[in-house]
Protein backbone atom coordinates (compact mmCIF):
# COMPACT_ATOMS: atom_id res chain seq x y z
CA UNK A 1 -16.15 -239.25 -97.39
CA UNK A 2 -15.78 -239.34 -93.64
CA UNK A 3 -15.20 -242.99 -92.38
CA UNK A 4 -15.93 -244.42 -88.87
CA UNK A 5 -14.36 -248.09 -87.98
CA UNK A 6 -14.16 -249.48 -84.07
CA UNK A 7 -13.21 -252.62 -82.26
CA UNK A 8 -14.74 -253.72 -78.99
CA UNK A 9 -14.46 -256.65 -77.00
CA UNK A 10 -17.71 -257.50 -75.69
CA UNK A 11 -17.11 -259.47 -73.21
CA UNK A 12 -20.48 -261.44 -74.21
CA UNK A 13 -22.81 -259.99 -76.71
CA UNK A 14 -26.25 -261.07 -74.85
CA UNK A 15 -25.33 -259.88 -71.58
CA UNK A 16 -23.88 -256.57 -72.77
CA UNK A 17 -26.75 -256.40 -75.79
CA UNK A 18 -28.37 -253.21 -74.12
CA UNK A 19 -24.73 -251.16 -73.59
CA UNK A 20 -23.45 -252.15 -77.24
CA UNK A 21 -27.25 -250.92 -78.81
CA UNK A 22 -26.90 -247.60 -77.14
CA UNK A 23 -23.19 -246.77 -77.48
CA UNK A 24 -24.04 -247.47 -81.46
CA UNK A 25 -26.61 -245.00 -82.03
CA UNK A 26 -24.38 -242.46 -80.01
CA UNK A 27 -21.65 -242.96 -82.01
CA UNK A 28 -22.75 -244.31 -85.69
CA UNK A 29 -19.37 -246.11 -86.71
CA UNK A 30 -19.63 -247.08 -90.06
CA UNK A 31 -18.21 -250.11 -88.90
CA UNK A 32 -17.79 -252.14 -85.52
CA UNK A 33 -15.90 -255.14 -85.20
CA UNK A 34 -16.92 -257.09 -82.24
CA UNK A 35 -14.98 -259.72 -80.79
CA UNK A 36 -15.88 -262.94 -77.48
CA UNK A 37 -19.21 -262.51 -78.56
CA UNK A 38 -19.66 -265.85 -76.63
CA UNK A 39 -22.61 -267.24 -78.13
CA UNK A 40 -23.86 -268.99 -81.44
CA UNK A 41 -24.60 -267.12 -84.67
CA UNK A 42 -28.51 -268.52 -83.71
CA UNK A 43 -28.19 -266.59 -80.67
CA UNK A 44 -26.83 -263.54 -82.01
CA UNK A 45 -29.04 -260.48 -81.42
CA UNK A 46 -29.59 -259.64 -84.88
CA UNK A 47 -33.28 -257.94 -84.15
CA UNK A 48 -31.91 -255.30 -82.08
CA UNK A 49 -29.25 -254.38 -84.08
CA UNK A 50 -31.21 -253.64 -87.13
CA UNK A 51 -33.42 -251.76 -85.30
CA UNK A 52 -30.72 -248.98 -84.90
CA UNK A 53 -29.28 -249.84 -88.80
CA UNK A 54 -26.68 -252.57 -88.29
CA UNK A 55 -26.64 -255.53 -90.44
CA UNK A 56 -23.72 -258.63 -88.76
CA UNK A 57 -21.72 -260.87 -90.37
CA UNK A 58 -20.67 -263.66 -87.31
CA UNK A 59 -18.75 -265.95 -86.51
CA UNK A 60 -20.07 -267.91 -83.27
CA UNK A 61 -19.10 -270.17 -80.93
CA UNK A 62 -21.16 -271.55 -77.88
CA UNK A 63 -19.89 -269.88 -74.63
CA UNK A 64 -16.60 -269.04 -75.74
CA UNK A 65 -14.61 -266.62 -77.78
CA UNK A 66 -16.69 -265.45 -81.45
CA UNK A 67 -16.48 -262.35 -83.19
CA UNK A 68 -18.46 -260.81 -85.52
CA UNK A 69 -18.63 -257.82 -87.87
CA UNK A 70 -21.56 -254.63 -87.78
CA UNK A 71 -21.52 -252.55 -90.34
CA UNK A 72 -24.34 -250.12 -91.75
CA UNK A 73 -23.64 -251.20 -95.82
CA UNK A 74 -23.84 -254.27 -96.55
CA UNK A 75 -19.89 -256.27 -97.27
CA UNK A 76 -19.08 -257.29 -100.60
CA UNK A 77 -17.40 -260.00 -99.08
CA UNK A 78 -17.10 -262.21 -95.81
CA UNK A 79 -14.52 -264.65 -94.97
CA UNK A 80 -14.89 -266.98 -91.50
CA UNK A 81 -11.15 -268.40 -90.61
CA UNK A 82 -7.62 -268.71 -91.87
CA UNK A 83 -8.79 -270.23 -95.11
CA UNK A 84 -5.41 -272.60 -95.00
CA UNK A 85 -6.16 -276.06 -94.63
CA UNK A 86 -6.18 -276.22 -91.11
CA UNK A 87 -9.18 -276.77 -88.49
CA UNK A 88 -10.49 -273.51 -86.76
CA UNK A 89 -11.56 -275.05 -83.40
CA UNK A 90 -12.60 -271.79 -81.83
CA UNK A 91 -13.88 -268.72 -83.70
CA UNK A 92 -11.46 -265.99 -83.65
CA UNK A 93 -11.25 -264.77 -86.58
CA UNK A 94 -13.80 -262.69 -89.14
CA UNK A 95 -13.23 -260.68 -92.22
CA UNK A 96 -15.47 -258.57 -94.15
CA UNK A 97 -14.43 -256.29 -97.70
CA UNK A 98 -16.43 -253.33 -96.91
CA UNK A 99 -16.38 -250.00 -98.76
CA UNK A 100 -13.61 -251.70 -100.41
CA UNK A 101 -11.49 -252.49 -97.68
CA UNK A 102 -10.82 -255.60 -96.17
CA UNK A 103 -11.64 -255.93 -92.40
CA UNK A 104 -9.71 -258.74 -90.63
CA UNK A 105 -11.18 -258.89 -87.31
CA UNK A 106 -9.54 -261.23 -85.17
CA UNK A 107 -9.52 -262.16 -80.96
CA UNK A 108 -6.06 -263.63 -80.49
CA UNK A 109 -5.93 -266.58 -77.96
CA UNK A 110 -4.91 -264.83 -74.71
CA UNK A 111 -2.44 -267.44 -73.76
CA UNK A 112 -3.42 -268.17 -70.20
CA UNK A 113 0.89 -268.59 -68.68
CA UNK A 114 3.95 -268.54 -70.85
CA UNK A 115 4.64 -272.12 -69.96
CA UNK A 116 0.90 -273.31 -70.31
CA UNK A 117 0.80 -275.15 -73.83
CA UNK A 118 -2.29 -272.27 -75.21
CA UNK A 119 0.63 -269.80 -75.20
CA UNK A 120 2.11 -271.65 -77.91
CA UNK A 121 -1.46 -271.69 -79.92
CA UNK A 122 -1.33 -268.08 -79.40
CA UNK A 123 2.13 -267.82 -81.25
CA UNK A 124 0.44 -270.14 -83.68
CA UNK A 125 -2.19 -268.29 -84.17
CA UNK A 126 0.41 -264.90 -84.93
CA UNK A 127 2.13 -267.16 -87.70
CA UNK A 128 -1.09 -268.64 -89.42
CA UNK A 129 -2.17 -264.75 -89.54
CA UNK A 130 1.01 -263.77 -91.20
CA UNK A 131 0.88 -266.56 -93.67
CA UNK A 132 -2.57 -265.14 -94.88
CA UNK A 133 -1.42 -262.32 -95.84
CA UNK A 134 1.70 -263.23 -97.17
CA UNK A 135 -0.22 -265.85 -99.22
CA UNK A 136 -3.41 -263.79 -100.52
CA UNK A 137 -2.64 -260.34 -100.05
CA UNK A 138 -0.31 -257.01 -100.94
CA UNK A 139 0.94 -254.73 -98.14
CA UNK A 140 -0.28 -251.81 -100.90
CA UNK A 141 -4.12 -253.09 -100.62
CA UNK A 142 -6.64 -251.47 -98.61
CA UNK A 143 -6.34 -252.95 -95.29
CA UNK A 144 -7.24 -253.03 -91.54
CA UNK A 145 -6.01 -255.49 -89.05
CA UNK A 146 -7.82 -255.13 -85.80
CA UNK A 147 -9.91 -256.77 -82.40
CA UNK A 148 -8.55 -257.59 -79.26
CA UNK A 149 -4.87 -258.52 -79.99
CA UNK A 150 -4.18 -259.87 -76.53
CA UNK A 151 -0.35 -257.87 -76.85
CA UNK A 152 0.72 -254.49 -74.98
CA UNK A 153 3.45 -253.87 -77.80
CA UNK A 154 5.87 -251.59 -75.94
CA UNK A 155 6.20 -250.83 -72.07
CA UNK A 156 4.28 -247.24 -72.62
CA UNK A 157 1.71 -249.75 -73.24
CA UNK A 158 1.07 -251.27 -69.82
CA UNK A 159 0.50 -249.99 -66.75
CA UNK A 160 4.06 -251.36 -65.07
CA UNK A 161 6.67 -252.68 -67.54
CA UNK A 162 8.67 -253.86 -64.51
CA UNK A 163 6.11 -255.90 -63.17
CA UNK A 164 4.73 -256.88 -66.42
CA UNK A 165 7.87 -258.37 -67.91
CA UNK A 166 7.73 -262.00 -68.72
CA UNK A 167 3.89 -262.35 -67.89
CA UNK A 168 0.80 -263.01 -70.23
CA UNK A 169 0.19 -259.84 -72.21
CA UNK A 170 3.54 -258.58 -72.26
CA UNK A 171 6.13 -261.51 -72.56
CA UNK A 172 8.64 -260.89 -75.27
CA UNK A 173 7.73 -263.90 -77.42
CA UNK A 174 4.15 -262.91 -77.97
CA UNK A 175 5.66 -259.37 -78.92
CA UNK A 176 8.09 -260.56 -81.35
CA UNK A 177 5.11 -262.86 -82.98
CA UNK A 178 2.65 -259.28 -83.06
CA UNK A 179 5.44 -257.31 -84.29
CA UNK A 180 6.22 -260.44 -86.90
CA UNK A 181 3.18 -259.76 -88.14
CA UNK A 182 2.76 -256.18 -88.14
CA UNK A 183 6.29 -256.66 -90.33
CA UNK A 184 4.28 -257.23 -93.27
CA UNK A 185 3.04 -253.94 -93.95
CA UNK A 186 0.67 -252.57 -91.06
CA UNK A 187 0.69 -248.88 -88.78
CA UNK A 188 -0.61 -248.80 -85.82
CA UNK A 189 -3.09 -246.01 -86.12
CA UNK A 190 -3.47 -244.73 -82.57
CA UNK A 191 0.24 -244.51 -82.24
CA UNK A 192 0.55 -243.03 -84.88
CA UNK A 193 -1.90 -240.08 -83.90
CA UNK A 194 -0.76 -240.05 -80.36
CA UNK A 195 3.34 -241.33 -80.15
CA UNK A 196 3.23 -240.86 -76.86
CA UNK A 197 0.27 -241.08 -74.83
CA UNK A 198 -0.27 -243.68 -72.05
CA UNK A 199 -3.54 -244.72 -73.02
CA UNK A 200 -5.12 -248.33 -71.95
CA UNK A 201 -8.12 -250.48 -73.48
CA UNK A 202 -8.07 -253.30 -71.16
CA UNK A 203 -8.41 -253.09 -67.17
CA UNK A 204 -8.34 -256.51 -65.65
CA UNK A 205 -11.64 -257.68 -63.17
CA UNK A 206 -9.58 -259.34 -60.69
CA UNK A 207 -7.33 -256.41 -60.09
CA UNK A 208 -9.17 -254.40 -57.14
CA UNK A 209 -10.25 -251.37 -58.67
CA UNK A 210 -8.00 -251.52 -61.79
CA UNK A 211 -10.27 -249.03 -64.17
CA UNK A 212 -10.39 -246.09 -61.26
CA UNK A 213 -6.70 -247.00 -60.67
CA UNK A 214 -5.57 -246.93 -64.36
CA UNK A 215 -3.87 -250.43 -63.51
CA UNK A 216 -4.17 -251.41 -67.33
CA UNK A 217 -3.22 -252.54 -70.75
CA UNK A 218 -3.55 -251.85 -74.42
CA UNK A 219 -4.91 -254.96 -75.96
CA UNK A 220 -7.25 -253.42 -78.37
CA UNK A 221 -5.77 -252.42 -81.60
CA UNK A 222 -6.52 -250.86 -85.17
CA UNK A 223 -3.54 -251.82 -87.62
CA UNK A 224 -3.52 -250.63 -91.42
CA UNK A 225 -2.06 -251.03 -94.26
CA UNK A 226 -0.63 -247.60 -95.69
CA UNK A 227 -3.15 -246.87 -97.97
CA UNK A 228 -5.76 -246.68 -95.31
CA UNK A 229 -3.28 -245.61 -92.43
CA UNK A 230 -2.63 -241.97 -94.66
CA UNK A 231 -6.30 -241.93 -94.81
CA UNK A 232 -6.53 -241.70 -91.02
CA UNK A 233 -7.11 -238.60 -89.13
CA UNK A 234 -7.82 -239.40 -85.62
CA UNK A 235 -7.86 -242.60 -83.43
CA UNK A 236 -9.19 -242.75 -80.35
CA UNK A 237 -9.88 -244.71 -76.98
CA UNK A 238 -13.80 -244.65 -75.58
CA UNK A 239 -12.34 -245.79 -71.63
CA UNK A 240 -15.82 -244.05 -70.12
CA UNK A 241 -17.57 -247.19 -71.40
CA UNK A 242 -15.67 -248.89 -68.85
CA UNK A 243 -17.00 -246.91 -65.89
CA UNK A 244 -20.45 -247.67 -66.54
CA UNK A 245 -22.42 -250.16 -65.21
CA UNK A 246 -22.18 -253.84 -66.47
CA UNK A 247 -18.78 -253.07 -68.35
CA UNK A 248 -16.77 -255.32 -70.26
CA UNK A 249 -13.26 -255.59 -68.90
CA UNK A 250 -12.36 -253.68 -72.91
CA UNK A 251 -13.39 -250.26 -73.98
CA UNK A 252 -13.76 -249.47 -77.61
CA UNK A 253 -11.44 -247.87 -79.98
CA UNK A 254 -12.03 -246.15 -83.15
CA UNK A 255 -10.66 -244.19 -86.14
CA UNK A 256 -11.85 -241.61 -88.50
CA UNK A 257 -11.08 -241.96 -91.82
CA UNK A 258 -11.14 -239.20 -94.91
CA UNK A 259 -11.76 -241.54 -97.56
């Protein structure tokens, strides 16, 4: 069966309610992973949403961060957090099995300055994800990593390695700590449709004019584990969301899947 999964970061669900409703019934993903919701599950437009067929699994947080899962069949499962013993202060990280595949949808901490002590939570964060998996799941299981990952992985991936080196986004900790985890058994699915296409999800508000300029990143990412991966057959990056009006500072991305 033909399979439709995307990742978007809101930039907050309320204020963007109107642009995420009509982008869904244009483009019917089977699945949408949402992430900085910014709001409360209580405050989560649930109405609207299953108006045009979407059911949501959140997990909210007042003003900041959240993410949450939309998806047309209902999951067979839904985790909220690592799951390890430690305290989740901020909600960043969903996962729904769906279809049979588990959906780990996750907003990594953005860091804020390489010597600013949330860059360390963010490698944190990198190493409690690995640990997960290590702990509860196979490489061989059906799975998809994906959300705003907060990491341009190589310098094809930003919009000037030279001037990028060393800062948020790009430093070469945070890389080793995303490709730590994408050790364990993940492909990144656009790259591995399009090796070698300069292709951004992420243009930053307070450069001027950073979208018409192409001044950008690739933040946004859908990882899988092979079984899914070979299942793949295109992956793609929606950047004419971000020229409309009241944009996010993300685009979506999505795959189609031959299930």
């Amino acid at each position: 069966m033909k399979w439709k999964l995307a990742t978007f970061n809101v930039n907050g669900v309320r204020s963007r309610e109107h642009v995420l409703v009509s982008w869904l019934e244009r483009n019917r993903p089977d699945v949408l992973c949402l992430q900085e919701i910014k709001c409360r599950e209580a405050e989560f437009p649930f109405d609207s949403l299953r108006e045009v067929g979407y059911q949501a699994s959140v997990c909210g947080q007042k003003s900041f961060h959240g993410v949450a899962i939309l998806s047309i069949r209902q999951p067979e499962q839904v985790r909220r957090g690592f799951c390890d013993g430690a305290s989740d202060e901020e909600a960043r990280l969903i996962a729904a099995k769906i279809d049979g595949i588990w959906i780990f949808n996750t907003y990594v901490p953005q860091g804020r300055s390489p010597d600013h002590p949330a860059f360390q939570l963010k490698l944190d964060f990198f190493t409690r994800l690995k640990s997960l998996f290590l702990r509860e799941y196979m490489p061989s299981d059906p799975i998809i990593w994906t959300g705003d990952i907060n990491v341009a992985p190589e310098e094809i991936d930003v919009f000037s390695p030279k001037r990028m080196e060393g800062k948020i986004g790009f430093h070469p900790l945070e890389r080793q700590a995303l490709a730590q985890v994408v050790s364990w058994g993940f492909i990144d699915l656009f790259r591995k449709h399009h090796p070698d296409i300069r292709q951004f999800t992420f243009w930053d508000y307070r450069l001027p004019q950073s979208f018409k300029r192409d001044l950008g990143w690739r933040l946004d990412h859908i990882r899988a584990t092979e079984p899914v991966a070979n299942a793949s057959v295109e992956c793609l990056v929606d950047a004419d969301l971000r020229g409309q009006p009241n944009p996010s500072d993300h685009t979506p991305v999505w795959v189609q899947f031959e299930l």
